[in-house]
Protein backbone atom coordinates (compact mmCIF):
# COMPACT_ATOMS: atom_id res chain seq x y z
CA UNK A 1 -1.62 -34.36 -18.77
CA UNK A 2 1.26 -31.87 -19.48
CA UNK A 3 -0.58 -29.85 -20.50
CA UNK A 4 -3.24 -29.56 -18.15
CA UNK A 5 -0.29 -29.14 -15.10
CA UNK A 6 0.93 -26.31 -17.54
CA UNK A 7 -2.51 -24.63 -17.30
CA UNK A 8 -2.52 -24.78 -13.52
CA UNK A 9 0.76 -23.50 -12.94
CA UNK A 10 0.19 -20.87 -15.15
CA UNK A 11 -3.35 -19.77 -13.94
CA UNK A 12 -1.23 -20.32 -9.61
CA UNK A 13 1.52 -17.58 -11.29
CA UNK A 14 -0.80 -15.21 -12.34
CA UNK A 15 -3.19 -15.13 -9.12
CA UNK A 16 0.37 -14.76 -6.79
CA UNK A 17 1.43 -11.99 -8.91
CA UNK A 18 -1.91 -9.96 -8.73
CA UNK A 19 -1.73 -10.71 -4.56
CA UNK A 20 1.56 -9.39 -4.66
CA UNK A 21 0.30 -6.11 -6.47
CA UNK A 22 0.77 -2.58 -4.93
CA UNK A 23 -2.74 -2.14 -3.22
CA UNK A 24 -3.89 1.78 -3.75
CA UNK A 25 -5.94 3.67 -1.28
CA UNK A 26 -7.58 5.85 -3.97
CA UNK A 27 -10.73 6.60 -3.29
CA UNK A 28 -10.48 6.91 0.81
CA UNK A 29 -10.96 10.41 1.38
CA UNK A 30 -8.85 13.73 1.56
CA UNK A 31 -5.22 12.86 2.35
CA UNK A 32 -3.66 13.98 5.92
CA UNK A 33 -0.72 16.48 6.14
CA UNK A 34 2.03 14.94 6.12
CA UNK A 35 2.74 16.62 9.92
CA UNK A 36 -1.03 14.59 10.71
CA UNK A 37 0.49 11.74 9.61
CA UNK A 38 4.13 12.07 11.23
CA UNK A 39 2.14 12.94 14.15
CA UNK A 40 -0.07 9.89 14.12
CA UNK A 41 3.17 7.58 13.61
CA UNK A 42 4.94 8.65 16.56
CA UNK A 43 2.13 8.46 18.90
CA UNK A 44 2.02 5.10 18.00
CA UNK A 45 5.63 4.11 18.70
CA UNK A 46 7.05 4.94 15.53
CA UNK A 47 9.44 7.75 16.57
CA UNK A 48 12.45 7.85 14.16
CA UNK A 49 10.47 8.56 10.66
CA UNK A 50 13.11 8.36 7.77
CA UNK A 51 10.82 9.15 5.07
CA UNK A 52 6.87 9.57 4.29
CA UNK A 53 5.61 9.88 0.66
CA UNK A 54 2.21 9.64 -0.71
CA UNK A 55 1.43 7.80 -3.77
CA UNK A 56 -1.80 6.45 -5.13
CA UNK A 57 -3.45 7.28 -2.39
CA UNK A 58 -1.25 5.86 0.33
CA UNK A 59 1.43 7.33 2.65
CA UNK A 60 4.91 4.86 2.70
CA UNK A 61 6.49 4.90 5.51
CA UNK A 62 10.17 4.22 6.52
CA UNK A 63 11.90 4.12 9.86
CA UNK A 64 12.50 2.52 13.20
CA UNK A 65 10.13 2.94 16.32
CA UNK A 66 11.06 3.26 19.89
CA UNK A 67 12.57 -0.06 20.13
CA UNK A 68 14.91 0.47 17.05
CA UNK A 69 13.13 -2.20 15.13
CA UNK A 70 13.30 -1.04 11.18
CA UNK A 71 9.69 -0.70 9.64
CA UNK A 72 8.19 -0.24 6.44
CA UNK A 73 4.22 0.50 6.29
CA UNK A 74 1.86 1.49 3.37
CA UNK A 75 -0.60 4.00 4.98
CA UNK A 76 -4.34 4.76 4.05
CA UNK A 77 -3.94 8.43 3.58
CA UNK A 78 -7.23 10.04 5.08
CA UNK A 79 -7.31 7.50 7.67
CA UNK A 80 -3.73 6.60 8.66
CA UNK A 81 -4.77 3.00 9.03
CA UNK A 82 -1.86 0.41 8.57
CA UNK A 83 -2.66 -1.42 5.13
CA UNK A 84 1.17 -3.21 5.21
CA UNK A 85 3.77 -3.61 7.23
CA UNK A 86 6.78 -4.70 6.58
């Protein structure tokens, strides 16, 4: 019995952990500028940008938008689609 609830709290830790996992965007198609993206941020409310990086494939995102709410959103690169938010 113990060790069958050790099994299934083992196999529960290991599927959070992969859901929790950086997703990557590799793949999608030829990055935007960074000015596209900036651009594309601010016409969607998110007017103080802080910082924008690209990694695997992905823009991050750091700032507050128009209402002074902080945010924090992983960006598909070619498409600027919101893949987290935060």
């Amino acid at each position: 019995m113990r060790r069958t609830l050790l099994l299934a709290c083992l196999g529960l830790a290991i599927t959070a952990s992969s859901a929790l996992a950086e997703e990557s965007c590799a793949g999608s198609g030829q990055p935007m500028t960074r000015t596209a993206m900036e651009q594309s941020l601010q016409q969607r409310g998110y007017t103080k940008i802080r910082s924008l990086s690209l990694h695997n494939g992905c823009y991050e995102a750091k700032g507050f938008d128009s209402k002074g709410k902080r945010f924090e959103l992983e960006l598909d690169a070619a498409t600027g689609a919101i893949h987290n938010a935060e």
